[in-house]
Protein backbone atom coordinates (compact mmCIF):
# COMPACT_ATOMS: atom_id res chain seq x y z
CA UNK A 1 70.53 24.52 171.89
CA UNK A 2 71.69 26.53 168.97
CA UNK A 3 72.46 29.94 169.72
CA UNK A 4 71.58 33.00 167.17
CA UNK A 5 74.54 33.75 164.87
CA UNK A 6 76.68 31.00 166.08
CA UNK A 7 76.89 29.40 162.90
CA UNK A 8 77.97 30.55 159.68
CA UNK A 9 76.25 32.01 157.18
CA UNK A 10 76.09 29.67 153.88
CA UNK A 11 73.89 31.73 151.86
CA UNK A 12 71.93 34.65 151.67
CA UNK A 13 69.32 37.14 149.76
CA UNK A 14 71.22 40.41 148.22
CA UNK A 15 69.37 43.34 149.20
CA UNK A 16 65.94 44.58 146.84
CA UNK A 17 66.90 46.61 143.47
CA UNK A 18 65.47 49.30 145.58
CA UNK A 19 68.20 50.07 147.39
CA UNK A 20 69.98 50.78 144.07
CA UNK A 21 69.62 54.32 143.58
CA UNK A 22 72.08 56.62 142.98
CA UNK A 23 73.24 58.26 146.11
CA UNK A 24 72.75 61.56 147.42
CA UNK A 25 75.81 63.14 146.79
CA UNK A 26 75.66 66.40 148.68
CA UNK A 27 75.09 64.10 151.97
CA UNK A 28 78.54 62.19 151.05
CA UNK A 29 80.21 65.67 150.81
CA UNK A 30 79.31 66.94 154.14
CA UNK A 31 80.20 62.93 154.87
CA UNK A 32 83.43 63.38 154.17
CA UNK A 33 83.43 67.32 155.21
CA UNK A 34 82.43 66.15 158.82
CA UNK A 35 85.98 63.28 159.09
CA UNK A 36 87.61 66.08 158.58
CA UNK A 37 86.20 68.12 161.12
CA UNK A 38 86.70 64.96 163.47
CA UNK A 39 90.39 65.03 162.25
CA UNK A 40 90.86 68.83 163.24
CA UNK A 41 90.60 69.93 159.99
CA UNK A 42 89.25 73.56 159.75
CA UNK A 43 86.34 73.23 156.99
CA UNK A 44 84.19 75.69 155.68
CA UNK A 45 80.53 74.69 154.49
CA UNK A 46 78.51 75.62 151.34
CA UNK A 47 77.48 71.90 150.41
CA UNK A 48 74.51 71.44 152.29
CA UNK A 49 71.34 74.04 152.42
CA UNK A 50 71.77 74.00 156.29
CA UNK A 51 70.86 77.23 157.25
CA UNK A 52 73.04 78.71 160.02
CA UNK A 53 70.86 80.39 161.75
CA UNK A 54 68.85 78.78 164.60
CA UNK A 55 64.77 77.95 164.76
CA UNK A 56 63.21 80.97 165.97
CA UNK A 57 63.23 81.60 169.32
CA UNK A 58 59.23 81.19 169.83
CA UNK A 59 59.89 77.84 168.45
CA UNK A 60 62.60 76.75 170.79
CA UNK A 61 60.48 77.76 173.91
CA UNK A 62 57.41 76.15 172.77
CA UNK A 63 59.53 73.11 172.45
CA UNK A 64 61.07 73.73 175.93
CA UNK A 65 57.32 74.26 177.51
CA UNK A 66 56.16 71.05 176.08
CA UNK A 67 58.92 68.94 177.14
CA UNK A 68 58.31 70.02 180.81
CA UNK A 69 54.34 69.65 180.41
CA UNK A 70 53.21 67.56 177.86
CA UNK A 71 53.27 63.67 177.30
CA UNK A 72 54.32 64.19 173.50
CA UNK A 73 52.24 61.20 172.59
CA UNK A 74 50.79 60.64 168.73
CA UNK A 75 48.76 62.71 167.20
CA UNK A 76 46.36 62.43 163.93
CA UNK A 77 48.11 60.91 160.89
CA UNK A 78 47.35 64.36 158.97
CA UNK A 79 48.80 66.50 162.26
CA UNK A 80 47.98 68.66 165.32
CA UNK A 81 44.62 70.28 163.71
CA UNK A 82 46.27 74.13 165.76
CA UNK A 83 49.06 73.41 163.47
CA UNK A 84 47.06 72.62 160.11
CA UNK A 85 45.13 75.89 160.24
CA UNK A 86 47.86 78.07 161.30
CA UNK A 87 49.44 76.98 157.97
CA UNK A 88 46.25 77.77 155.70
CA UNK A 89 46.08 80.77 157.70
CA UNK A 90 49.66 81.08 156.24
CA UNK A 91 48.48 80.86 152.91
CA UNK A 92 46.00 83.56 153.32
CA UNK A 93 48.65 85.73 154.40
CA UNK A 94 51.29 85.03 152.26
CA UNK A 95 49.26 85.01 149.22
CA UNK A 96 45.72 85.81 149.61
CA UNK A 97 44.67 82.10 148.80
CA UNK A 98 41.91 80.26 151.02
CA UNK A 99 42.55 76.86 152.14
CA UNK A 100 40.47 74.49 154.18
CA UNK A 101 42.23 73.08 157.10
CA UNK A 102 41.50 69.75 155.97
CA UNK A 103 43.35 69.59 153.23
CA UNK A 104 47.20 69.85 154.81
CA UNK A 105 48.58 66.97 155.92
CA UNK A 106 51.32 67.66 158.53
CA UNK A 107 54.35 65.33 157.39
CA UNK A 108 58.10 64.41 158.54
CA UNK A 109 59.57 67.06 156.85
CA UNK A 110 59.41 67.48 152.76
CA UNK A 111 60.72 64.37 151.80
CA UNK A 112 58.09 62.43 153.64
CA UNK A 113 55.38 64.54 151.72
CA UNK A 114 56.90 63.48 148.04
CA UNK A 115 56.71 59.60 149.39
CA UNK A 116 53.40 60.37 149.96
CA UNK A 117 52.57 62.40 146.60
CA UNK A 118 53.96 59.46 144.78
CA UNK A 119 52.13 56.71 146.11
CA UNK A 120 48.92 58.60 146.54
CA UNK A 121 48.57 60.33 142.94
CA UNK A 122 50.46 57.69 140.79
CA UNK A 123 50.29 53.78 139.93
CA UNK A 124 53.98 51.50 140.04
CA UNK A 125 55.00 52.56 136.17
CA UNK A 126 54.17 56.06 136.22
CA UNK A 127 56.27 58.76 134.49
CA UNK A 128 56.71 61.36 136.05
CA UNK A 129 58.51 64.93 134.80
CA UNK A 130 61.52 66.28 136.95
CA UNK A 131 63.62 69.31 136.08
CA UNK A 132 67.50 68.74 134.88
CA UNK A 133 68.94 70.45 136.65
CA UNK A 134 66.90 69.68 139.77
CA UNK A 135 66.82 67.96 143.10
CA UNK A 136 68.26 64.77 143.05
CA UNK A 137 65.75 62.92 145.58
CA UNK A 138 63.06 62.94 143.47
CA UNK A 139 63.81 61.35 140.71
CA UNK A 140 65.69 58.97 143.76
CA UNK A 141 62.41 58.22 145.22
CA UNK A 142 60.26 57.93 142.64
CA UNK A 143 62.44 55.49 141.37
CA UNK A 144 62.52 53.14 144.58
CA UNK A 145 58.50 53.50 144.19
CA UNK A 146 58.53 52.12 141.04
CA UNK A 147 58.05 55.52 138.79
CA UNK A 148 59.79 56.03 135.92
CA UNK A 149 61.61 59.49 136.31
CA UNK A 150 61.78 61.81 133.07
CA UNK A 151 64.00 64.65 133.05
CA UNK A 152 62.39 68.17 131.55
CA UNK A 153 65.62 69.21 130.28
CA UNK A 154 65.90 72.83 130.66
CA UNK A 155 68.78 75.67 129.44
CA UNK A 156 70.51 78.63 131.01
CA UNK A 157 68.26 80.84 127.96
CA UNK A 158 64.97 79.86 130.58
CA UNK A 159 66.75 79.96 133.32
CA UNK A 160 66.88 76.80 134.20
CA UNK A 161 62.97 76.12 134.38
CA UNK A 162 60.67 74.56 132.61
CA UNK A 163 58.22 75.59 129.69
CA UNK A 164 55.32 74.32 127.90
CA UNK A 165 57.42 73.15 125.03
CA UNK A 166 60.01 71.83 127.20
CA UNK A 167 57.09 69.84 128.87
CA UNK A 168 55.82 68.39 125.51
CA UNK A 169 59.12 66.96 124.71
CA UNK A 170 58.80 64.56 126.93
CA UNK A 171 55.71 62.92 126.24
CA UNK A 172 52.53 61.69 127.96
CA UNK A 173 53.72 62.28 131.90
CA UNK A 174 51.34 61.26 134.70
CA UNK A 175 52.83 64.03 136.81
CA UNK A 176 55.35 66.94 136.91
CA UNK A 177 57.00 68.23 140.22
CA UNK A 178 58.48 71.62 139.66
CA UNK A 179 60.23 73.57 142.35
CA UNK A 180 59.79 77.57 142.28
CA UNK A 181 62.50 78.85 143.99
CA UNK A 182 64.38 76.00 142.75
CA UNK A 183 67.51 73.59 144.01
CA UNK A 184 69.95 74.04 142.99
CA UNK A 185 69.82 77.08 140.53
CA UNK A 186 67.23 79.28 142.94
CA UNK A 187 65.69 80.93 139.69
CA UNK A 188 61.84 81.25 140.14
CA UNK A 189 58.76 80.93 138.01
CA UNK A 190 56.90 84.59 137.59
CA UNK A 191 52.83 83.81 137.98
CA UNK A 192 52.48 84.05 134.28
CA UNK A 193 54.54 81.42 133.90
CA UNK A 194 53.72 79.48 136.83
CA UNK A 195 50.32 79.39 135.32
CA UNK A 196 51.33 78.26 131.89
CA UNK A 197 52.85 75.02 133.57
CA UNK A 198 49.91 74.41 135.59
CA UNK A 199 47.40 74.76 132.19
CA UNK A 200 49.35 72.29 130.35
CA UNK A 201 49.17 69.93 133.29
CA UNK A 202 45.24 70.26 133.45
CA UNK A 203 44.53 70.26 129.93
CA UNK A 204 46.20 66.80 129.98
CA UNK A 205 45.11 65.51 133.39
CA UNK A 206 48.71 65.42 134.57
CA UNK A 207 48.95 65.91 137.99
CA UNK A 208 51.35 69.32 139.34
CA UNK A 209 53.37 68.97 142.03
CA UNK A 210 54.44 72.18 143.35
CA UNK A 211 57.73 72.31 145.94
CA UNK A 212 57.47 75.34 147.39
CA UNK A 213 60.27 74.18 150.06
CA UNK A 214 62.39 77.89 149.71
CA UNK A 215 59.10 80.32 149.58
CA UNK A 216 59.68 83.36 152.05
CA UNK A 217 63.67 82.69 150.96
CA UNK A 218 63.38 85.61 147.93
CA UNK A 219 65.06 88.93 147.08
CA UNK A 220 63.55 90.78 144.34
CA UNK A 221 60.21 89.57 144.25
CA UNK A 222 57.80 87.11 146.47
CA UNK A 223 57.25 83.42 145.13
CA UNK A 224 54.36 83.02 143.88
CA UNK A 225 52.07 79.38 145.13
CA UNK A 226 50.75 76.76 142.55
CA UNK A 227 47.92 77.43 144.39
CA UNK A 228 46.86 80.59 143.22
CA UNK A 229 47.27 79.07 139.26
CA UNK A 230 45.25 76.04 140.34
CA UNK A 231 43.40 74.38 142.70
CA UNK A 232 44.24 71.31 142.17
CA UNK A 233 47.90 71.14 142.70
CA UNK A 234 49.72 69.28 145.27
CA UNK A 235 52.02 71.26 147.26
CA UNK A 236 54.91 70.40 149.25
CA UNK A 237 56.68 72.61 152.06
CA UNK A 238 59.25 72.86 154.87
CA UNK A 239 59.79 74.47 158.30
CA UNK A 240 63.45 73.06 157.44
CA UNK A 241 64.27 76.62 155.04
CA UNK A 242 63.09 79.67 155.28
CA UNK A 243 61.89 78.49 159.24
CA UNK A 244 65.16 77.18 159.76
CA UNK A 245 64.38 74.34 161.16
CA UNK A 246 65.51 71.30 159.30
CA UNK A 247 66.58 68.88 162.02
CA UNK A 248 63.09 69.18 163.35
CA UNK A 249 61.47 67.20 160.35
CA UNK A 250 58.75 68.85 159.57
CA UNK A 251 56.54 69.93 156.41
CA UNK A 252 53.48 69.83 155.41
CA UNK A 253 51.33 69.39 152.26
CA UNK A 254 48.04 71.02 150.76
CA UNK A 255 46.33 68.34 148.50
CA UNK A 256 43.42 68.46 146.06
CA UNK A 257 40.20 66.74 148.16
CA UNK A 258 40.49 63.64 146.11
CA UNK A 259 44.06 62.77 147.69
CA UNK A 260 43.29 63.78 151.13
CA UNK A 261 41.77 60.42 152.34
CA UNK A 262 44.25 58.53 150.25
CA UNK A 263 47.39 60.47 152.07
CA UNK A 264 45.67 59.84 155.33
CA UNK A 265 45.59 56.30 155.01
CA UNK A 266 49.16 56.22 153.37
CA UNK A 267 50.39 58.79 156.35
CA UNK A 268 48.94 56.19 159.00
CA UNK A 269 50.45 53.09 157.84
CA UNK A 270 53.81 54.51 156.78
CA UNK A 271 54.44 56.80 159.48
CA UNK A 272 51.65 56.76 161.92
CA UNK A 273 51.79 61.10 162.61
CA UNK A 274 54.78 62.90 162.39
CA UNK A 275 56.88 64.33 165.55
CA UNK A 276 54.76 65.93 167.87
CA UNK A 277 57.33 68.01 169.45
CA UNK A 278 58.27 69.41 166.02
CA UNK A 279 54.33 69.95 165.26
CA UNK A 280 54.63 72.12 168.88
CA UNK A 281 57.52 74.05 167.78
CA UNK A 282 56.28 74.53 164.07
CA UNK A 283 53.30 76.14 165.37
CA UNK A 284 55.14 78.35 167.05
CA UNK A 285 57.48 79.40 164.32
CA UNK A 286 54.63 81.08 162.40
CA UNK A 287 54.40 83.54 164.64
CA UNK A 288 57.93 84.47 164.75
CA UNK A 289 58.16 87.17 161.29
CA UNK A 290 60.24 90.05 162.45
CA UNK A 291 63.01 87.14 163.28
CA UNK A 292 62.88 84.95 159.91
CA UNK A 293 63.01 88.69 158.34
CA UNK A 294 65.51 88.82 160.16
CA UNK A 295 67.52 85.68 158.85
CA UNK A 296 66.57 86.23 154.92
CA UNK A 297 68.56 89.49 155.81
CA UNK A 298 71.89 87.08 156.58
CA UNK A 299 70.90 85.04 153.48
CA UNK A 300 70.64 88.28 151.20
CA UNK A 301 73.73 89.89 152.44
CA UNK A 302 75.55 86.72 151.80
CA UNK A 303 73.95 86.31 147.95
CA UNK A 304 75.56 89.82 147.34
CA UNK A 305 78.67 88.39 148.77
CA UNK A 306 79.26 85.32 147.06
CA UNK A 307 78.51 86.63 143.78
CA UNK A 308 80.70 89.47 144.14
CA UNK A 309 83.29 87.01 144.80
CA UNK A 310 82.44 84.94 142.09
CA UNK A 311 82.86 87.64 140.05
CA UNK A 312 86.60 88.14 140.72
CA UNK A 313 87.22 84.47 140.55
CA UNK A 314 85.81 85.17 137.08
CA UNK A 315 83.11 82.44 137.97
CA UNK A 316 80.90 84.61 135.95
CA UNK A 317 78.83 81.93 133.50
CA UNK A 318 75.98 81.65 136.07
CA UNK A 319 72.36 82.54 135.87
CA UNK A 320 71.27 84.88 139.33
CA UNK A 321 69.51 82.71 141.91
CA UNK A 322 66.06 84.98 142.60
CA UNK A 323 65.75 82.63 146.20
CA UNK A 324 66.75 79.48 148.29
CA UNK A 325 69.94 80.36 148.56
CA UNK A 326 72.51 78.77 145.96
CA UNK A 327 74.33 79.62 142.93
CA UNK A 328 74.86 77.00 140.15
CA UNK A 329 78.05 77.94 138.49
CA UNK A 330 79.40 76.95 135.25
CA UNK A 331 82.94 75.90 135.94
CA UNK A 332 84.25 74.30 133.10
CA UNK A 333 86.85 76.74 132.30
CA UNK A 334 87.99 75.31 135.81
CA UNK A 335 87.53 71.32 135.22
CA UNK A 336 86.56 68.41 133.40
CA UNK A 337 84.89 66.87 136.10
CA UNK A 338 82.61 68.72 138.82
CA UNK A 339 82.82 65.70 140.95
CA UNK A 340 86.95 65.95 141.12
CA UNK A 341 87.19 69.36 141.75
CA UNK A 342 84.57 69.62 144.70
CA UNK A 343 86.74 66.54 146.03
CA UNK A 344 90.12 68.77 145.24
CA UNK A 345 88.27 71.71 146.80
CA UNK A 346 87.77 70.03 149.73
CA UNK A 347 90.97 68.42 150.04
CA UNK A 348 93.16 71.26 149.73
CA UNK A 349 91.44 74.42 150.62
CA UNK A 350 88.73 72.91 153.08
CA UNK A 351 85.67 73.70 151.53
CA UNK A 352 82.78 71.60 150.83
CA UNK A 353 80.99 72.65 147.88
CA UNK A 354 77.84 70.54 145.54
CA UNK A 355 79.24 68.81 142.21
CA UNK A 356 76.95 69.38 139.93
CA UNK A 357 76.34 66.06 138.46
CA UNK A 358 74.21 65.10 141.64
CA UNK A 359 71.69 67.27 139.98
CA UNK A 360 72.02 67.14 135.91
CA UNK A 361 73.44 63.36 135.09
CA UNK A 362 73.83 64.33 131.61
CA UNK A 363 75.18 68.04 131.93
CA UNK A 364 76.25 68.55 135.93
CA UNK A 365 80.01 67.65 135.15
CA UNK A 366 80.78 71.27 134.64
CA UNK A 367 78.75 72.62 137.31
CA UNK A 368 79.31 73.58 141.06
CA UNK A 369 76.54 74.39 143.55
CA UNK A 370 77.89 77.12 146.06
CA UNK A 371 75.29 77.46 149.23
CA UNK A 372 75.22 80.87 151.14
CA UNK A 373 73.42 79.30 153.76
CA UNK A 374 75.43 79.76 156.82
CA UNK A 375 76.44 82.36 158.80
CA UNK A 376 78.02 85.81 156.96
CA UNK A 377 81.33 85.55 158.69
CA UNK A 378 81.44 81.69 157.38
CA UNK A 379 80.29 82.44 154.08
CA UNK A 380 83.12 85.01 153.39
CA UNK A 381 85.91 83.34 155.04
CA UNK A 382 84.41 80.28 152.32
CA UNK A 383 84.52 82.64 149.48
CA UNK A 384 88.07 83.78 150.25
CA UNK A 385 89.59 80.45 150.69
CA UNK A 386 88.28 79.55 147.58
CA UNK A 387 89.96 82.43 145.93
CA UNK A 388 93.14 81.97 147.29
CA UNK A 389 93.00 78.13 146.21
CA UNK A 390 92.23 79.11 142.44
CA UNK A 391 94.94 81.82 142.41
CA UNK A 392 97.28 78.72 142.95
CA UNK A 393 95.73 76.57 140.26
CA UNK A 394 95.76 78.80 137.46
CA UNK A 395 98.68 80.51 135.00
């Protein structure tokens, strides 16, 4: 009798040209940042937008309540329906905007909700507009779906975000996904603006994808929801940010009525519902304000930080993040090559920073993404080391 595998293999299929997307590069960083670690290496984080501070405590004994007392079994494909109107309840308080329960989907964490945006608003083909500089998964995903991505090439002089006439440039688009605060610049669209973006999308039935992933993660001003511009945007979120919760999975989305039943079905096939424990704990984070005040305080204190620090590195070519909480430097007084110099920074002074070309192809080579994420103690021992690393590089 012949016995599995005991033959060999003659021949076989390569994998599909799906699998041939570029990589995420910030997840090779903290890769390669976490052998080190293994290796006793002492390394210092502001790759990844990890937050270091923990899931609010109302969250964590939620989680421990339901583990003792509840059989955790599936729930509906669209989530816990406590859960769905706590967040439009959210939405209300946050901004004032009314949304029926039944349009949030509960989802497996952010990226899980732009799988589903794809496939439920656009047809295998479909061009769809994606900021350059922006988050590399999109334009990742959408390609493994079958979407053609087109980068909205934007400039330092609009801070990195998009326009009308930026918009234009790139022809018909079935769809445009912006992200207000965005990754990895955290500039932020003012309503006005906001609402300029969303007009040209309706006057051309383009469908708006708003990431709203870093709302509640601001400093000057509040973010302002694609909601309020238009009703019929499709909005992604997070507990993974501003909740700090992002080995939970779990986000949400609030769709126009015509995508709800198509998400549903998409959501119950794909994924059948997404973690009920994390649905649990989510719930529970809502309620937990005076803490998450609590953490934008770390986050704020460490933006002042960093960009102090920057400043006497003479890392000054940078536009200031309004939320999330990155800086996108211009370092090509420093390098040739973004990708080199993260890998030389990590190397040698044990700090694991973002090359720049994971998020701008074309332009990222003389960029660095610096994340204040983590604690304030970690942050400024990271700021320092890089410091003392440049003072040996240059004249």
């Amino acid at each position: 009798m012949a016995v599995l595998g005991s033959a060999p293999v003659t021949a076989s299929r390569g994998p599909s040209q799906r699998g041939e997307i570029d990589p995420f590069i910030v997840m090779d960083v903290m890769r390669a940042a976490h052998s080190r670690e293994a290796e006793g290496a002492d390394v210092f984080h502001l790759e990844v937008g990890q937050p270091g501070t923990p899931a609010p405590t109302l969250a964590r004994e939620a989680a421990k309540r339901a583990l003792d007392g509840d059989l955790l079994g599936y729930t509906d494909a669209m989530g816990r329906p406590s859960l769905r109107q706590r967040i439009a309840r959210l939405y209300a308080e946050w901004h004032g905007v009314d949304i029926d329960p039944a349009r949030i989907a509960v989802t497996t964490g952010s990226s899980c909700g732009f799988t589903l945006a794809f496939l439920a608003a656009l047809d295998q083909g479909g061009r769809i507009g994606i900021p350059a500089p922006g988050y590399p998964c999109y334009r990742h995903i959408a390609r493994a779906l079958g979407l053609e991505p087109v980068p909205i090439v934007t400039t330092a002089e609009t801070r990195w975000m998009p326009t009308p006439a930026s918009l234009d440039a790139c022809g018909p688009l079935d769809a445009v996904l912006i992200a207000s605060p965005a990754n990895p610049t955290g500039t932020m669209l003012d309503a006005a603006s906001l609402t300029s973006l969303t007009d040209f999308c309706a006057d051309r039935g383009t469908w708006f994808i708003s990431d709203e992933i870093y709302h509640g993660l601001t400093y000057d001003a509040p973010a302002t929801t694609a909601l309020a511009a238009h009703d019929h945007a499709i909005v992604i979120n997070s507990f993974s940010k501003y909740f700090s919760m992002t080995g939970w999975r779990i986000g949400w989305m609030v769709l126009p009525e015509t995508l709800v039943r198509p998400v549903e079905r998409l959501a119950q096939n794909f994924f059948i519902s997404a973690p009920t424990l994390s649905q649990i704990a989510a719930e529970a984070a809502l309620d937990a304000a005076d803490e998450l005040e609590g953490h934008r305080g770390v986050y704020a204190r460490n933006r002042s930080a960093m960009l102090a620090g920057l400043d006497v590195m003479g890392i000054t070519r940078r536009v200031p993040s309004d939320g999330a909480f990155y800086v996108y430097a211009d370092v090509a007084h420093l390098t040739e090559d973004a990708e080199i110099f993260a890998q030389d920074l990590l190397h040698e002074a044990g700090v694991a920073t973002a090359p720049g070309n994971d998020f701008d192809a074309a332009r990222g080579h003389s960029f660095l993404r610096l994340s204040y994420a983590r604690g304030e103690a970690h942050v400024a021992a990271a700021i320092e080391r890089i410091g003392n690393w440049l003072a040996t590089r240059t004249p």
